[in-house]
Protein backbone atom coordinates (compact mmCIF):
# COMPACT_ATOMS: atom_id res chain seq x y z
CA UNK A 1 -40.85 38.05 2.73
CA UNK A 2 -39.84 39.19 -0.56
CA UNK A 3 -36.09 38.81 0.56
CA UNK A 4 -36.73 35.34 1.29
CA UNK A 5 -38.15 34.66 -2.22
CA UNK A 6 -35.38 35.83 -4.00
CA UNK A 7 -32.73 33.90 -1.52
CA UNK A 8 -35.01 30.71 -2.32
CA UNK A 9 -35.14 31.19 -5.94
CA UNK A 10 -31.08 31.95 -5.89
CA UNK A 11 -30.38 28.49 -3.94
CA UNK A 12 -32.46 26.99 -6.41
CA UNK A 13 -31.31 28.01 -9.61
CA UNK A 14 -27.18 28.05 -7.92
CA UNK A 15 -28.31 23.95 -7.42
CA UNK A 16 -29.47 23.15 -10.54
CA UNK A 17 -26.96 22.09 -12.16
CA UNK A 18 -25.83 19.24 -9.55
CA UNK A 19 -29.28 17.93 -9.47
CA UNK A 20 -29.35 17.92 -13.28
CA UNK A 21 -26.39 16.28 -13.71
CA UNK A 22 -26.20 14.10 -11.16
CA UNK A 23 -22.62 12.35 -9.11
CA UNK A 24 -20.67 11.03 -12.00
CA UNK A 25 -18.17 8.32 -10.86
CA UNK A 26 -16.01 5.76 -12.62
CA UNK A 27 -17.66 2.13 -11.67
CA UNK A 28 -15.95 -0.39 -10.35
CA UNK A 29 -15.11 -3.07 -12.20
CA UNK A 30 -16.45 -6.81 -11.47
CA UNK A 31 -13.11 -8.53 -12.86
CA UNK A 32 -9.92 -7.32 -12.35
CA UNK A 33 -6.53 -9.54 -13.40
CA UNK A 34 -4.20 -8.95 -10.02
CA UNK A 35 -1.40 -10.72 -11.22
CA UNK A 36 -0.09 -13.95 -13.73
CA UNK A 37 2.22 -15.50 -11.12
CA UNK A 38 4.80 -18.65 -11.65
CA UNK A 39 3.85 -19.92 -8.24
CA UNK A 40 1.65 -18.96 -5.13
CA UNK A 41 0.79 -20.89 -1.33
CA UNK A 42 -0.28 -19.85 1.78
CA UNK A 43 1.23 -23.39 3.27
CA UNK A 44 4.80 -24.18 3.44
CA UNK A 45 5.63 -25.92 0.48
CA UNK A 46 7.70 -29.43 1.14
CA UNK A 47 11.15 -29.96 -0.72
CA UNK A 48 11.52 -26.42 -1.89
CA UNK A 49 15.18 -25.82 -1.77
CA UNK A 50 16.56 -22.59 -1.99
CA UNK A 51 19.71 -20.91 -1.45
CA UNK A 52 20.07 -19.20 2.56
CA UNK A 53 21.21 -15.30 1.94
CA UNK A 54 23.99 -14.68 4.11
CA UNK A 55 22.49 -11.23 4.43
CA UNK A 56 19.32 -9.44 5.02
CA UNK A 57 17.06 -10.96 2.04
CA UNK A 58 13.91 -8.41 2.73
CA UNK A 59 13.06 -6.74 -0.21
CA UNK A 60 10.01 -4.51 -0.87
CA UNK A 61 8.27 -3.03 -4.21
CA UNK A 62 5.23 -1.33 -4.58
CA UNK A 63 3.22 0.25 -7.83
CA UNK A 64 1.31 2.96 -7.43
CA UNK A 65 -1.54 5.18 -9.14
CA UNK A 66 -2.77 8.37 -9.04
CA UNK A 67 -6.22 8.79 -8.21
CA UNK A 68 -8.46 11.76 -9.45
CA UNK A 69 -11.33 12.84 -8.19
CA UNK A 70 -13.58 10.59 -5.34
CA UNK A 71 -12.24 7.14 -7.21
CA UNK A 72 -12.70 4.11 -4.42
CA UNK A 73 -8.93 2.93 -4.56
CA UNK A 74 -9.30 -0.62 -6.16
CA UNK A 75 -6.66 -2.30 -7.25
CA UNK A 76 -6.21 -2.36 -10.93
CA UNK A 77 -4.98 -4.54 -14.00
CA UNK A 78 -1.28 -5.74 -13.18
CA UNK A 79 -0.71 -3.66 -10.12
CA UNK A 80 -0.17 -6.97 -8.04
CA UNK A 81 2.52 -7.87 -10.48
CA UNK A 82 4.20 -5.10 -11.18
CA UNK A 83 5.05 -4.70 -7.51
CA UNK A 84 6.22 -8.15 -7.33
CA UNK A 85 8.64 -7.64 -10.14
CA UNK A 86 9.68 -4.26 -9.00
CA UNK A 87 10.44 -6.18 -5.00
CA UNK A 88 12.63 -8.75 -7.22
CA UNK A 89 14.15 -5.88 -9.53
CA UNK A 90 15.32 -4.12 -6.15
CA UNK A 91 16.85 -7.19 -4.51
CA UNK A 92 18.93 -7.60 -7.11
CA UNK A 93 19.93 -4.19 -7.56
CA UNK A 94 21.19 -4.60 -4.37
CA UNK A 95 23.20 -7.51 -4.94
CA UNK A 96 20.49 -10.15 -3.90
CA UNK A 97 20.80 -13.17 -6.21
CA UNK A 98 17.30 -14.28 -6.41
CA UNK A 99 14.15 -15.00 -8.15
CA UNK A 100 11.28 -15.93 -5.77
CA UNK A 101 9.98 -14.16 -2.43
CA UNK A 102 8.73 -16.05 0.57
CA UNK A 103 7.27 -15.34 3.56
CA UNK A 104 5.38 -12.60 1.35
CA UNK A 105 3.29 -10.07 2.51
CA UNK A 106 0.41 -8.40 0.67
CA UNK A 107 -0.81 -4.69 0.97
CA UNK A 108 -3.21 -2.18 -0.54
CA UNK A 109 -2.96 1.40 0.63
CA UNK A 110 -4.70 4.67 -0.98
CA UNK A 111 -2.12 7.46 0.77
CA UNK A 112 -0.95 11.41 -0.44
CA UNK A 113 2.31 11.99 -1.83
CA UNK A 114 3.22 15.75 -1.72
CA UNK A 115 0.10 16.74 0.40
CA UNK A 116 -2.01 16.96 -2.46
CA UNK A 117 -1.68 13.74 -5.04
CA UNK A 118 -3.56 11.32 -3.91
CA UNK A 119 -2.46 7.46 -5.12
CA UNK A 120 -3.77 3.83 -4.46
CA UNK A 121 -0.63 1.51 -3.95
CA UNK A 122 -0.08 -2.35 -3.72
CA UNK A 123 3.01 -2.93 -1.85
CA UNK A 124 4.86 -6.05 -1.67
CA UNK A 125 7.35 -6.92 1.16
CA UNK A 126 9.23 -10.78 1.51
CA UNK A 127 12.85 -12.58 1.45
CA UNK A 128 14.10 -13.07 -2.03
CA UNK A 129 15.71 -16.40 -2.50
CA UNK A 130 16.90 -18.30 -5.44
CA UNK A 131 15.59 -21.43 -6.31
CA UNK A 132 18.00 -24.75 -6.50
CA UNK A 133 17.68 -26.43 -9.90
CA UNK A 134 18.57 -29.88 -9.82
């Protein structure tokens, strides 16, 4: 009985702590700027001309960032646009002339990079194309 007692009174006073303190987490926030974009639609857009590649024109780009701790993986401020700049930047690193994507798909991921960092990601995947000015 007395063995008990003392294994009771150990739990108790090992636990303590977590029930004084309590689960500390960063909140989410209610408003979060995704991106300041030049132009966005979901429907195809009538007398946009732009230039055909003669190549491949997929590009991709993501921004990522680490996450510490039990964070839910929102997205944060400018992750949306950073991607979208980093897609264009490699298109035309890789000799794609261009300056909008189309056909533009939209991702958030929370994934491990080296088995143990865990990150939340936006990717961005589309064609580049640039834009006839008239």
């Amino acid at each position: 009985m007395k063995l008990k007692s003392n294994i009771i009174k150990c739990v108790t006073i090992a636990s303590l702590p977590f029930f004084i303190t309590g689960c500390v987490t960063k909140a989410v926030p209610t408003h979060i700027r995704l991106a300041e974009l030049s132009a966005v639609s979901t429907v195809k857009i009538k007398n946009l001309e732009y230039e055909k590649a003669e190549t491949s024109n997929l590009v991709k780009g993501e921004n990522c960032k680490q996450i510490y701790g039990l964070v839910f993986p929102y997205i944060e401020d400018g992750m949306l646009e950073r991607a979208i700049t980093d897609a264009i930047s490699n298109g035309n690193r890789r000799g794609i002339n261009g300056d909008v994507l189309i056909n533009t798909k939209i991702s958030l991921a929370s994934l491990y990079r080296n088995y143990d960092a865990r990150y939340k990601c936006v990717f961005v995947e589309g064609n580049l194309v640039k834009v006839k000015r008239h």
